[in-house]
PDB file of N, CA and C in Angstrom:
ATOM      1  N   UNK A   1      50.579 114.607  51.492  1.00  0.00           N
ATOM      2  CA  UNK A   1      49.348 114.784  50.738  1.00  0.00           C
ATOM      3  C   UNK A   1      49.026 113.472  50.013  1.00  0.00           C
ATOM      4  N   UNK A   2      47.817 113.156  50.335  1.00  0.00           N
ATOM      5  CA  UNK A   2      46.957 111.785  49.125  1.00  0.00           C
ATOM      6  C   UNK A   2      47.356 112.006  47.920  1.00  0.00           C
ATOM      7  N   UNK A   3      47.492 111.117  47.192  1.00  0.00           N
ATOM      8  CA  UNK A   3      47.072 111.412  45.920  1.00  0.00           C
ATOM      9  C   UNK A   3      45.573 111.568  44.956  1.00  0.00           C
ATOM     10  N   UNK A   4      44.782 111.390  46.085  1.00  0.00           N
ATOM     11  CA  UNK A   4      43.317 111.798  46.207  1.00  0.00           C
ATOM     12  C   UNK A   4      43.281 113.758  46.008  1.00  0.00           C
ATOM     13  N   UNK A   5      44.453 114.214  46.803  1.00  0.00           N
ATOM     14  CA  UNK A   5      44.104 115.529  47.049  1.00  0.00           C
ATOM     15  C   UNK A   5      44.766 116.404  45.791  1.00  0.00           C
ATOM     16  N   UNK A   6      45.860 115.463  45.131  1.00  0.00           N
ATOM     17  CA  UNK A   6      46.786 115.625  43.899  1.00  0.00           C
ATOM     18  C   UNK A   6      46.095 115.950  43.032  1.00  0.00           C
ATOM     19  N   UNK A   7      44.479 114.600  42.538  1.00  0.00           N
ATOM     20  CA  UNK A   7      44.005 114.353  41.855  1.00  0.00           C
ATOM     21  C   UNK A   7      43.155 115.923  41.740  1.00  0.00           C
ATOM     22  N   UNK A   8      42.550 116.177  42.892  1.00  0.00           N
ATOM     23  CA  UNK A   8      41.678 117.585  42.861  1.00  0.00           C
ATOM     24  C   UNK A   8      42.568 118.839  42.619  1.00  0.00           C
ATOM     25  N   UNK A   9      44.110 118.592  43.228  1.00  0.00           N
ATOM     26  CA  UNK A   9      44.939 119.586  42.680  1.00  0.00           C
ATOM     27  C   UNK A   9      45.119 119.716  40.844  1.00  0.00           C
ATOM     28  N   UNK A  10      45.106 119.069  40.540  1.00  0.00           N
ATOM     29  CA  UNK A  10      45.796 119.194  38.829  1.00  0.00           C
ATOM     30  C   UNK A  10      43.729 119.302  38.322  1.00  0.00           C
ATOM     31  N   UNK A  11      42.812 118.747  38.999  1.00  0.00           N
ATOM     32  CA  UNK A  11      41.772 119.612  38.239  1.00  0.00           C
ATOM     33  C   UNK A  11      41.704 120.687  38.733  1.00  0.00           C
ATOM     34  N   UNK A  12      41.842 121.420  39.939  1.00  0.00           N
ATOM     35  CA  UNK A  12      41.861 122.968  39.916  1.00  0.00           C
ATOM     36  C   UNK A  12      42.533 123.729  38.840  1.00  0.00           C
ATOM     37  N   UNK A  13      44.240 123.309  38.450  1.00  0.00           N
ATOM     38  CA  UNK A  13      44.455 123.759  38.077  1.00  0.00           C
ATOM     39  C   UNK A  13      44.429 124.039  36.575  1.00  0.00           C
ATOM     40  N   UNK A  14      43.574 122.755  35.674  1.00  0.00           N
ATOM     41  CA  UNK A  14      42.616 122.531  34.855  1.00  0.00           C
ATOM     42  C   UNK A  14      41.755 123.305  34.359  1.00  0.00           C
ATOM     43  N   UNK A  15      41.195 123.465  35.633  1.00  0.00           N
ATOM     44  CA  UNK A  15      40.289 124.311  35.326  1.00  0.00           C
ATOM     45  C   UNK A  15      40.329 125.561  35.561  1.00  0.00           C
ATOM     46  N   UNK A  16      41.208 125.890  35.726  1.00  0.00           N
ATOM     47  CA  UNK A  16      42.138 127.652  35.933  1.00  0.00           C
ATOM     48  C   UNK A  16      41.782 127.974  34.376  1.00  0.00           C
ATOM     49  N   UNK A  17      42.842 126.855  34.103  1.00  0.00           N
ATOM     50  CA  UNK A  17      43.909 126.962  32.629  1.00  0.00           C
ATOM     51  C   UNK A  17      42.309 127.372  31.433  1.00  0.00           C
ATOM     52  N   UNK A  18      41.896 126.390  31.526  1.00  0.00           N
ATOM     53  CA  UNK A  18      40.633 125.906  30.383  1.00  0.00           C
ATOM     54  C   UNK A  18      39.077 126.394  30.934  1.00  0.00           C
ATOM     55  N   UNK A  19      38.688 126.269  29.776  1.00  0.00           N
ATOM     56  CA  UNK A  19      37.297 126.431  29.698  1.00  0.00           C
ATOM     57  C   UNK A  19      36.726 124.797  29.508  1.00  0.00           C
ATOM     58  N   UNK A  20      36.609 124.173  30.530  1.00  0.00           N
ATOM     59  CA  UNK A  20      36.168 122.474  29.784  1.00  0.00           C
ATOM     60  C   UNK A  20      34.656 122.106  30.408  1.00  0.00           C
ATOM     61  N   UNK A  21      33.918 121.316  29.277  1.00  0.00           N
ATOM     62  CA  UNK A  21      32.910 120.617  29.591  1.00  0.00           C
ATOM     63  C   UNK A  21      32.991 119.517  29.874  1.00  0.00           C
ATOM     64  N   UNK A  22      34.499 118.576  29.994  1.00  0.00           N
ATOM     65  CA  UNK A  22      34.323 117.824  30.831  1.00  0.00           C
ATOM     66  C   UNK A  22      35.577 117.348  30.967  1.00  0.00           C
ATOM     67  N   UNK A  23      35.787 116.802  32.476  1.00  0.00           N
ATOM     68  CA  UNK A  23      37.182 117.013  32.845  1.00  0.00           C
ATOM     69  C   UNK A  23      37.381 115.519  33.979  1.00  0.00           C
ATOM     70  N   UNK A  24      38.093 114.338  33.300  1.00  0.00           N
ATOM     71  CA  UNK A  24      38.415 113.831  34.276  1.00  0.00           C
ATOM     72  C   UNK A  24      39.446 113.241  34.780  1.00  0.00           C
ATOM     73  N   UNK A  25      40.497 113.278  35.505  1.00  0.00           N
ATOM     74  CA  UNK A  25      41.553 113.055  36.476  1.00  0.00           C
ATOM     75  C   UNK A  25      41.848 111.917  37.247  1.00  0.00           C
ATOM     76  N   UNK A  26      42.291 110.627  36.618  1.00  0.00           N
ATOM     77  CA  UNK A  26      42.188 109.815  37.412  1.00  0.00           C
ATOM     78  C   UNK A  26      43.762 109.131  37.778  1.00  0.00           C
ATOM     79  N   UNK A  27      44.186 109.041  39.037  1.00  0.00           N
ATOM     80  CA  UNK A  27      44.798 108.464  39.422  1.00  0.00           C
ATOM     81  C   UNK A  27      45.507 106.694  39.173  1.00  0.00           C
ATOM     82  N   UNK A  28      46.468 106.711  38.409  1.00  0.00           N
ATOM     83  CA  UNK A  28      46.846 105.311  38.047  1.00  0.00           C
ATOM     84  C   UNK A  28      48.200 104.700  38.550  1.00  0.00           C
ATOM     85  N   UNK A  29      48.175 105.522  39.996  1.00  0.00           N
ATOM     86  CA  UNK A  29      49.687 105.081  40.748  1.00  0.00           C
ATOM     87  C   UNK A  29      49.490 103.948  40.812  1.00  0.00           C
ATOM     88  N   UNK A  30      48.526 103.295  41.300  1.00  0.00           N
ATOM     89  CA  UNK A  30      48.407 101.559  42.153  1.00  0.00           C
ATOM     90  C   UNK A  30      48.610 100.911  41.130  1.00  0.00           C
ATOM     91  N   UNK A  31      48.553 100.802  39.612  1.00  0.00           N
ATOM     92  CA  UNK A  31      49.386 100.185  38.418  1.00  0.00           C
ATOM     93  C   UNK A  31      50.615 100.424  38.205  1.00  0.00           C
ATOM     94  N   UNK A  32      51.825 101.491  39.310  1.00  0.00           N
ATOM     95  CA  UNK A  32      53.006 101.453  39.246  1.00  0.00           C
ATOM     96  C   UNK A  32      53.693 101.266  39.876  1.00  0.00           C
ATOM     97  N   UNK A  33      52.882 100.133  41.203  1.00  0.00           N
ATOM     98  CA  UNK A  33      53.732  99.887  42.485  1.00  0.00           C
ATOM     99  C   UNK A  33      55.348  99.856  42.058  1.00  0.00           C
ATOM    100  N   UNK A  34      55.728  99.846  42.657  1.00  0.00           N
ATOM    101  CA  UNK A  34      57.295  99.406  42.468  1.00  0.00           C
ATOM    102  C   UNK A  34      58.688 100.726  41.568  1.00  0.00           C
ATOM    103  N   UNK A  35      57.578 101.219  40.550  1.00  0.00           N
ATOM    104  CA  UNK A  35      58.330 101.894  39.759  1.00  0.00           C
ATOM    105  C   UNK A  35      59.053 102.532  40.439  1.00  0.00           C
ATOM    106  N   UNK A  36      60.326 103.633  39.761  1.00  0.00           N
ATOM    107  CA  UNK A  36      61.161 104.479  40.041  1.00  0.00           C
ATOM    108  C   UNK A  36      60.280 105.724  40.605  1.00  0.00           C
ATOM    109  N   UNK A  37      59.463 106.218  39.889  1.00  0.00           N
ATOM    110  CA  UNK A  37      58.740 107.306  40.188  1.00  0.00           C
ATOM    111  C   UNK A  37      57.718 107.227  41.284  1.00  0.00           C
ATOM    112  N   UNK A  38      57.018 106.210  41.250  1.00  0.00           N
ATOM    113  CA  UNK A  38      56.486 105.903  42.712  1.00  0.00           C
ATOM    114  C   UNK A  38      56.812 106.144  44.073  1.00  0.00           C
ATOM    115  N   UNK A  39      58.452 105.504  43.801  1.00  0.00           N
ATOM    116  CA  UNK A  39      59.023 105.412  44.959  1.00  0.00           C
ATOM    117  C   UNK A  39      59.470 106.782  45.357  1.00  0.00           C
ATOM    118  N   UNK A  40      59.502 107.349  44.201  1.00  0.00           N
ATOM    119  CA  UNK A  40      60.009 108.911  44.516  1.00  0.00           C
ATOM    120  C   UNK A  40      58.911 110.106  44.979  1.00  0.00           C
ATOM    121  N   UNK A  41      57.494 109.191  44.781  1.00  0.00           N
ATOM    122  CA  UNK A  41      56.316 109.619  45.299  1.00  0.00           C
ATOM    123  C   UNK A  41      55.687 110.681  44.156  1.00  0.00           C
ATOM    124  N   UNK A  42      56.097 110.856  43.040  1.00  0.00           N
ATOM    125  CA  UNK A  42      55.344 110.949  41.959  1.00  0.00           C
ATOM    126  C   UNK A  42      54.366 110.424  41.745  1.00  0.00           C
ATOM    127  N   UNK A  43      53.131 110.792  41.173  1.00  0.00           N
ATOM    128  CA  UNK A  43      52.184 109.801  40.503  1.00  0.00           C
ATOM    129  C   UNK A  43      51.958 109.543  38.857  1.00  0.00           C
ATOM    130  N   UNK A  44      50.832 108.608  38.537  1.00  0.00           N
ATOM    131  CA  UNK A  44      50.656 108.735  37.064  1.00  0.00           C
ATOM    132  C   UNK A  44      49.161 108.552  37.118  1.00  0.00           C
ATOM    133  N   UNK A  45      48.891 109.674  36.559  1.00  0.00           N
ATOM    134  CA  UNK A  45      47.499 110.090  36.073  1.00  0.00           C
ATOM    135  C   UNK A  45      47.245 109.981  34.785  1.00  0.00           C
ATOM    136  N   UNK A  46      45.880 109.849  34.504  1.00  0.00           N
ATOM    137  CA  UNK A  46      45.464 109.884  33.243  1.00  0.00           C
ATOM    138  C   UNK A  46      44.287 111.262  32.773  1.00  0.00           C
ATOM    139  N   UNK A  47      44.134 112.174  32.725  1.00  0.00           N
ATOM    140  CA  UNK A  47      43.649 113.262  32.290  1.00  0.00           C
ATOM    141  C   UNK A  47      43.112 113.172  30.676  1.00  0.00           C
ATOM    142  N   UNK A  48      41.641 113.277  30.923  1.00  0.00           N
ATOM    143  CA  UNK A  48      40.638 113.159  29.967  1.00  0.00           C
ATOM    144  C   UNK A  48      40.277 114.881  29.926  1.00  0.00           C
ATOM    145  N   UNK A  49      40.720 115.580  28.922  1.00  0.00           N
ATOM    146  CA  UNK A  49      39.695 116.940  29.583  1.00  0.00           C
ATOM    147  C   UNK A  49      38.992 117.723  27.977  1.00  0.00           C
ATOM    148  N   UNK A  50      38.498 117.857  27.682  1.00  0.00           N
ATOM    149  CA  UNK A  50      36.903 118.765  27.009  1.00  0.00           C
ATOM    150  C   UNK A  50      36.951 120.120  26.625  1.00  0.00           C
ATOM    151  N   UNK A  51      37.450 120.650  26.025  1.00  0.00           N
ATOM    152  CA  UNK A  51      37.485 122.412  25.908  1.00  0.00           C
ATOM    153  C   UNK A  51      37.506 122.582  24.512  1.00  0.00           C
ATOM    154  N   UNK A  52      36.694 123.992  24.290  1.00  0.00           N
ATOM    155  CA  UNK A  52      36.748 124.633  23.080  1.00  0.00           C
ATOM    156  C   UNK A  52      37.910 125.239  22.621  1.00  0.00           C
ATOM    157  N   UNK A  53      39.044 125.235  23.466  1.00  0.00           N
ATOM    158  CA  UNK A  53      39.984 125.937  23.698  1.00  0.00           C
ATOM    159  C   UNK A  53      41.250 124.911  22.861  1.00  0.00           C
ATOM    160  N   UNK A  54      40.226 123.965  22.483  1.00  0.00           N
ATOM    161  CA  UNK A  54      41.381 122.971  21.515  1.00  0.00           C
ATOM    162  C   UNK A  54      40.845 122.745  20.088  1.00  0.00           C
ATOM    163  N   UNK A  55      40.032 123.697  19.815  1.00  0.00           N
ATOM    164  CA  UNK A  55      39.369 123.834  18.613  1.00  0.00           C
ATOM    165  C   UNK A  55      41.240 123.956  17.742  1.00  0.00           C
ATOM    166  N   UNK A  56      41.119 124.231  16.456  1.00  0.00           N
ATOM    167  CA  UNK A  56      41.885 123.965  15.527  1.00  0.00           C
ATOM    168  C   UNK A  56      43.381 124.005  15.758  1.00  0.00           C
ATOM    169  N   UNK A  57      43.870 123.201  16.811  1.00  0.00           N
ATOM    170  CA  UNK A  57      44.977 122.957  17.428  1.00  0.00           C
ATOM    171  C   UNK A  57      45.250 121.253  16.916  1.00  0.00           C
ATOM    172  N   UNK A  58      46.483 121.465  16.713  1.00  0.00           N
ATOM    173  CA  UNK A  58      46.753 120.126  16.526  1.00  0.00           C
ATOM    174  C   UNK A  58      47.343 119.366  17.987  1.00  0.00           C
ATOM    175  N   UNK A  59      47.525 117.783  17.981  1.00  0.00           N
ATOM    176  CA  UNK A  59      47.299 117.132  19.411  1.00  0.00           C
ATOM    177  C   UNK A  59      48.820 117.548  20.062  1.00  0.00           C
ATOM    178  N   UNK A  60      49.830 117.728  19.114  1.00  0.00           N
ATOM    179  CA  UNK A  60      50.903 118.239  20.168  1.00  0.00           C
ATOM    180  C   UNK A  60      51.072 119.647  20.909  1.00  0.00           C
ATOM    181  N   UNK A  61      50.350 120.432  19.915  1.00  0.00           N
ATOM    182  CA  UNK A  61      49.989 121.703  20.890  1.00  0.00           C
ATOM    183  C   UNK A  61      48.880 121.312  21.717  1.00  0.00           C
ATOM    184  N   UNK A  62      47.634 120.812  21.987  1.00  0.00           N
ATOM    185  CA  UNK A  62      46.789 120.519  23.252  1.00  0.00           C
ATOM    186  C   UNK A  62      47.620 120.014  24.034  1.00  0.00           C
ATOM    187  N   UNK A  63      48.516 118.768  23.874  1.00  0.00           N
ATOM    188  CA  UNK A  63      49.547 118.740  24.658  1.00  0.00           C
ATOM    189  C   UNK A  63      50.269 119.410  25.718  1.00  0.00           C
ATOM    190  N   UNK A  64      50.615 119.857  24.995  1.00  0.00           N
ATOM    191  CA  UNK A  64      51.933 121.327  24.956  1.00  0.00           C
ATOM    192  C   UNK A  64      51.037 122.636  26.366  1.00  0.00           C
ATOM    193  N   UNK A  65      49.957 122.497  25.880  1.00  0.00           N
ATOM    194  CA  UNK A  65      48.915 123.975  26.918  1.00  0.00           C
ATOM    195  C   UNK A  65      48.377 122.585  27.850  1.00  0.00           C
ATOM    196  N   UNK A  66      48.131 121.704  28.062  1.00  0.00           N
ATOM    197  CA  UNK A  66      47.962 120.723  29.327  1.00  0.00           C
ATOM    198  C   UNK A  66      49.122 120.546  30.046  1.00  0.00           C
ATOM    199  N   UNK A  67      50.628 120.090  29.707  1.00  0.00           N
ATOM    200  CA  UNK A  67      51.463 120.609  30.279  1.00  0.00           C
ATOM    201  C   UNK A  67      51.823 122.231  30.778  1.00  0.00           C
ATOM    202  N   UNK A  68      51.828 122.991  29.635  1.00  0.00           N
ATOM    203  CA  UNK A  68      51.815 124.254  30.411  1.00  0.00           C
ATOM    204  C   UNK A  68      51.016 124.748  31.839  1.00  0.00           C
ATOM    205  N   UNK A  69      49.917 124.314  31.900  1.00  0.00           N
ATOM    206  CA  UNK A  69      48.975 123.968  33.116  1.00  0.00           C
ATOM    207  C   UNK A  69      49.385 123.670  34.187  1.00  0.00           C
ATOM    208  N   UNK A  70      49.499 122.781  33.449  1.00  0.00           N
ATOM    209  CA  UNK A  70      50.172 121.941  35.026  1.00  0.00           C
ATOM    210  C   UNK A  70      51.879 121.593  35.457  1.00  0.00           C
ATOM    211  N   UNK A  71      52.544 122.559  34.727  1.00  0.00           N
ATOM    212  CA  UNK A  71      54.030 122.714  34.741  1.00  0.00           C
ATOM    213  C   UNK A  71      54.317 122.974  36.132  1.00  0.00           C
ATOM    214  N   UNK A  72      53.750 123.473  36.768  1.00  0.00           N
ATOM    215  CA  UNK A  72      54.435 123.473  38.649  1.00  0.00           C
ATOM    216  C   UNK A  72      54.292 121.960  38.792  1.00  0.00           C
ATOM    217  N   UNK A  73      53.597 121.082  39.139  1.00  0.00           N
ATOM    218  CA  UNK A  73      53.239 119.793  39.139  1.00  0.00           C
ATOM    219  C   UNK A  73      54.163 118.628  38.643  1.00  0.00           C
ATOM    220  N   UNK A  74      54.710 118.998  37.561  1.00  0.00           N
ATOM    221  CA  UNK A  74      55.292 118.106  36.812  1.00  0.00           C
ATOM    222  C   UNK A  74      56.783 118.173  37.598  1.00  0.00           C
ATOM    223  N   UNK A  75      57.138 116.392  37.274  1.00  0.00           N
ATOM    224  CA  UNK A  75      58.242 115.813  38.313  1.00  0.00           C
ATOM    225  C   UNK A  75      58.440 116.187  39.892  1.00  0.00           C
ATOM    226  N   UNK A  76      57.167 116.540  40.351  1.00  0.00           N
ATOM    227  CA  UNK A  76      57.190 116.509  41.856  1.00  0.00           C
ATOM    228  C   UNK A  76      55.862 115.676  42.281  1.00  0.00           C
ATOM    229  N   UNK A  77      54.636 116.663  41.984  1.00  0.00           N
ATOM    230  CA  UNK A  77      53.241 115.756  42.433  1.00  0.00           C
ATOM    231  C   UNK A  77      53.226 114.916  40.914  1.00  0.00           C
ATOM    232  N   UNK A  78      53.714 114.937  39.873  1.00  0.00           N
ATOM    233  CA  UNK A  78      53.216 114.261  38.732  1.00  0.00           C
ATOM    234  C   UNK A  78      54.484 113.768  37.893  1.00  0.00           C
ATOM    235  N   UNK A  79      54.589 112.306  38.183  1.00  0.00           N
ATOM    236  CA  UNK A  79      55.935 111.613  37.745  1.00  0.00           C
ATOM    237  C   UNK A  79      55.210 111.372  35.918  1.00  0.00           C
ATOM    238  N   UNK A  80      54.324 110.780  35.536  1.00  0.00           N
ATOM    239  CA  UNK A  80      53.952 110.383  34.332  1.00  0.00           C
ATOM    240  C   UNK A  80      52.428 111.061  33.874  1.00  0.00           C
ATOM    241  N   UNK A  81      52.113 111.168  33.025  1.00  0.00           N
ATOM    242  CA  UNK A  81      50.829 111.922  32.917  1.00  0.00           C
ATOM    243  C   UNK A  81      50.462 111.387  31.336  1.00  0.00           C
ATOM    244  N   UNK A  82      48.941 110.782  31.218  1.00  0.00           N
ATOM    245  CA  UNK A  82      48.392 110.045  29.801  1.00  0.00           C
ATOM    246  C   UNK A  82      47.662 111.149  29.887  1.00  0.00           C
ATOM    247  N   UNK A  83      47.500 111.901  28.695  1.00  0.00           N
ATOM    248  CA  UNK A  83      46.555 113.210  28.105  1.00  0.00           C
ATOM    249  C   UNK A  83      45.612 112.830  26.970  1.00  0.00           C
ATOM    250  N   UNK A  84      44.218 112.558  27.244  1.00  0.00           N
ATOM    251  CA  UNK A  84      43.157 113.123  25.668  1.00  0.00           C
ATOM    252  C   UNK A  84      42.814 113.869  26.053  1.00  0.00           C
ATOM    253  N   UNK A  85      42.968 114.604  24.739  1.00  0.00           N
ATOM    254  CA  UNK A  85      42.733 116.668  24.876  1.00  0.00           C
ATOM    255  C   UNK A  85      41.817 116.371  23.683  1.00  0.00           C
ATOM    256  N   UNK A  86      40.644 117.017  23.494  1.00  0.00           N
ATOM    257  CA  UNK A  86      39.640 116.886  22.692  1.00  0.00           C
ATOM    258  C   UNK A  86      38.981 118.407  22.554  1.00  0.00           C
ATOM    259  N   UNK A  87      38.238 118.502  21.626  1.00  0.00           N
ATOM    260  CA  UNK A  87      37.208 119.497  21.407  1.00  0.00           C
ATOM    261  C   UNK A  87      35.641 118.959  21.790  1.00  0.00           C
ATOM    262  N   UNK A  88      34.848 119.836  21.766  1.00  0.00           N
ATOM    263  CA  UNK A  88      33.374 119.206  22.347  1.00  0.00           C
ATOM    264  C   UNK A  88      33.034 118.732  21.300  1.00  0.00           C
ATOM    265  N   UNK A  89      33.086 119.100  20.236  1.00  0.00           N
ATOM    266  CA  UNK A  89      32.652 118.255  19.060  1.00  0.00           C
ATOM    267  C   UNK A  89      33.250 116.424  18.510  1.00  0.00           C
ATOM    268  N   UNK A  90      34.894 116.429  18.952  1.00  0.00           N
ATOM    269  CA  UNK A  90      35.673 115.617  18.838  1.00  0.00           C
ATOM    270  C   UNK A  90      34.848 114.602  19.907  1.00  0.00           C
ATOM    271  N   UNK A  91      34.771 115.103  21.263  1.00  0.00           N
ATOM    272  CA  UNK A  91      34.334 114.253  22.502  1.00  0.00           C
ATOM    273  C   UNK A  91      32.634 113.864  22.064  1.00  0.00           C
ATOM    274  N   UNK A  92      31.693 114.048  21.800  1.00  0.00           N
ATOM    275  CA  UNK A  92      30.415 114.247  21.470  1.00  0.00           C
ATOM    276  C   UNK A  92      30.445 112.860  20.271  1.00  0.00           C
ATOM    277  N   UNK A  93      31.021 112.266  19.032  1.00  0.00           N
ATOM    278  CA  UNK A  93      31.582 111.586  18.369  1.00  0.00           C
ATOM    279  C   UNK A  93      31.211 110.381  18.948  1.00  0.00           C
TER     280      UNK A  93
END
């Protein structure tokens, strides 16, 4: 599998999880040629995602429910993962 198809995998499952107005998923393997996790065919994404669903949560619990999400994923299709978890009001700013 691409990591093109990864990328649409972890927003499906995104958007299972959440209610978001805006959600984006971008792929940042080709900045880890070489690494350990690369080679192990992990990737590292960066996940921007938008939900009301992070209203009065603090950032280690948005955290915490973006991993929960995507916990099948993690250390197989997803070696490293950068998270902003925001509210629509926070993102709108």
């Amino acid at each position: 599998m691409l990591n093109t198809d990864y990328t649409l995998l972890i927003k499906e499952k995104l958007q299972t999880a959440f209610t978001t107005t805006y959600l984006e998923v971008i792929d940042e393997s080709h900045q880890h040629v070489g690494h350990s996790g690369a080679r192990e065919g992990g990737g590292h994404f960066a996940v921007t995602i938008v939900s009301p669903q992070f209203s009065n949560q603090p950032l280690i619990q948005r955290h915490r429910m973006v991993y929960a999400a995507l916990n099948e994923l993690m250390n197989t299709v997803i070696h490293a993962l950068s998270i902003q978890a925001q509210t629509p009001e926070e993102f709108s700013k």
